[in-house]
Protein backbone atom coordinates (compact mmCIF):
# COMPACT_ATOMS: atom_id res chain seq x y z
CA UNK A 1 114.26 91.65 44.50
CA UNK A 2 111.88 93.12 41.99
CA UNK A 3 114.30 95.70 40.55
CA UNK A 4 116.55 92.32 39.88
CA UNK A 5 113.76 90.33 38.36
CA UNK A 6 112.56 93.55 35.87
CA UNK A 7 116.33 93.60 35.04
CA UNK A 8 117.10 90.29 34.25
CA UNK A 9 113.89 90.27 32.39
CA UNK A 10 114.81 93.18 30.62
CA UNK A 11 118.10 91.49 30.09
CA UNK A 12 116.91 88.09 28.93
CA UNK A 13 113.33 88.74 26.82
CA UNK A 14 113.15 92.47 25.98
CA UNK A 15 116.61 93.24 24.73
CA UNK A 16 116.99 89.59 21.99
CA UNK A 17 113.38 89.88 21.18
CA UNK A 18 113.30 93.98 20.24
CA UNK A 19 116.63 94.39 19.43
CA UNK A 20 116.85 97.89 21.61
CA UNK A 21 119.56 98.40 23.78
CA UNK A 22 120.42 100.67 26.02
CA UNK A 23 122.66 103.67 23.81
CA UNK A 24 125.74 105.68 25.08
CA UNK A 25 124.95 109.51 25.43
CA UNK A 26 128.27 110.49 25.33
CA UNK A 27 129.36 108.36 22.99
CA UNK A 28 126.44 109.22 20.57
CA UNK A 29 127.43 112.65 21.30
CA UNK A 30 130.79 113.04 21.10
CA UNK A 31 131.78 109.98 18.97
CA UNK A 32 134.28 108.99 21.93
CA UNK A 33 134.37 105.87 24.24
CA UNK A 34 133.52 106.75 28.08
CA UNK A 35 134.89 103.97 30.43
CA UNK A 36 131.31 102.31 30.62
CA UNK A 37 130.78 101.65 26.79
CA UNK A 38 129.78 98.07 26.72
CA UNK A 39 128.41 97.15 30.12
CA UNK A 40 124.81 95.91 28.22
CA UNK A 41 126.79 94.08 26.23
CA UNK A 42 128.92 92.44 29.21
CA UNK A 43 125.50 91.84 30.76
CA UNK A 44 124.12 90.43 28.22
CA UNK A 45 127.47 88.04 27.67
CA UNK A 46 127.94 87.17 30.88
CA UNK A 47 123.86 85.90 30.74
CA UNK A 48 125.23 83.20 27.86
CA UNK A 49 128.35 82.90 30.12
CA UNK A 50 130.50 84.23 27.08
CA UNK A 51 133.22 85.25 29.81
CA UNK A 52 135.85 86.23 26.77
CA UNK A 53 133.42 88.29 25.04
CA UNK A 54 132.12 89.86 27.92
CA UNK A 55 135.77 90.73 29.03
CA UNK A 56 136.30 92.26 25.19
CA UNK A 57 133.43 94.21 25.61
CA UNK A 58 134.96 96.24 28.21
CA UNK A 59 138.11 94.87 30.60
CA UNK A 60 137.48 97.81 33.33
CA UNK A 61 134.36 95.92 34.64
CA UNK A 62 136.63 92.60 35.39
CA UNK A 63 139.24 94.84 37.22
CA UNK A 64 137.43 97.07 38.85
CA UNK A 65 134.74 94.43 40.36
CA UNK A 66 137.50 93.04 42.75
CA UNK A 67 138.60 95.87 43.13
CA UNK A 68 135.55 97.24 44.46
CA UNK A 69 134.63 94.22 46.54
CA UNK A 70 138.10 95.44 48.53
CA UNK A 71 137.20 99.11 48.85
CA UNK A 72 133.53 97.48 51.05
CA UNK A 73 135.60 95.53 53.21
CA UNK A 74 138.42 98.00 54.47
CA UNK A 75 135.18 100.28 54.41
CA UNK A 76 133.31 98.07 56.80
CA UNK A 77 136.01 97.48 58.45
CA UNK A 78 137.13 101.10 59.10
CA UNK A 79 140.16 100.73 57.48
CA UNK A 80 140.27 104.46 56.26
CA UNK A 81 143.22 105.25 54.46
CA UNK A 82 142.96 101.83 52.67
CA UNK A 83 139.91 102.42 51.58
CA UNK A 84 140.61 105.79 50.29
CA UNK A 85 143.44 104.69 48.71
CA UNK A 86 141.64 102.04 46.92
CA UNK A 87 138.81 104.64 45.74
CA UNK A 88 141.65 106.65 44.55
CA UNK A 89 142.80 104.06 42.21
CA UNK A 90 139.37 103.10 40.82
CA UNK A 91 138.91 106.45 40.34
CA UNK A 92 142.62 106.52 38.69
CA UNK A 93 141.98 103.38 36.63
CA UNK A 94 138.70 104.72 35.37
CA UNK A 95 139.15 107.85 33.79
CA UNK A 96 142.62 106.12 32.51
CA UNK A 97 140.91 103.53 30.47
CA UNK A 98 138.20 106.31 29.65
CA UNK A 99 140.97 108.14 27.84
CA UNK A 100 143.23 105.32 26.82
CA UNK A 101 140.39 103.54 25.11
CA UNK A 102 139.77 106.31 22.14
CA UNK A 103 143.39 106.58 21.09
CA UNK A 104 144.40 104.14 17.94
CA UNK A 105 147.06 102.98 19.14
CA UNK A 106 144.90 101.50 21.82
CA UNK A 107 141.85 100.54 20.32
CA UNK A 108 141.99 97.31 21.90
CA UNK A 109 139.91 98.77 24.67
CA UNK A 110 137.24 99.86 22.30
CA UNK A 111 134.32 97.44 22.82
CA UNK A 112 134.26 94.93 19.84
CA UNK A 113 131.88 94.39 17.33
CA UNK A 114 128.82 92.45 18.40
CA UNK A 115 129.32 88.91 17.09
């Protein structure tokens, strides 16, 4: 419960009122995309409920969420090959869009400009 409230804190009064974000390592390193460029941004857009801007920022989140919500159930349920068979697509889907994302001709994927 604490860990939530210092996040959405962090979230909602730190981040607008300092202007500091969280930065990419890799990106800053290598100048490429990884799959999770954009989450603070789709945090912090899905906090205004800016659904279409939060989906710009980074599409994976929005496909992987349900995605993931399946993977817990056949887990609890001890459904294994589903499961592992869901895990392998995340996993799949992931480094995919990791790639994808840093070619022009898909750019698309790159998270937009803040607005």
């Amino acid at each position: 419960m604490s860990l939530s409230l210092l996040g959405f804190l962090y979230f909602t009064v730190w981040m607008p009122l300092t202007n500091i974000g969280i930065p990419c390592l890799f990106h800053e390193w290598t100048g490429f995309y990884c799959p999770g460029c954009g989450i603070t941004r789709v945090i912090l857009s899905l906090l205004k409920f800016d659904f279409i801007q939060a989906f710009r920022f980074n599409p994976l989140l929005f496909i992987l969420a349900p995605l993931y919500m399946l993977y817990l159930i056949t887990e609890k349920k001890r459904i294994q090959p589903l499961s592992h068979g869901i895990m392998a697509l995340m996993l799949i889907l992931t480094v995919t869009f990791g790639v994808l994302r840093n070619f022009p001709m898909f750019d698309y994927l790159a998270p937009t400009v803040i607005r």
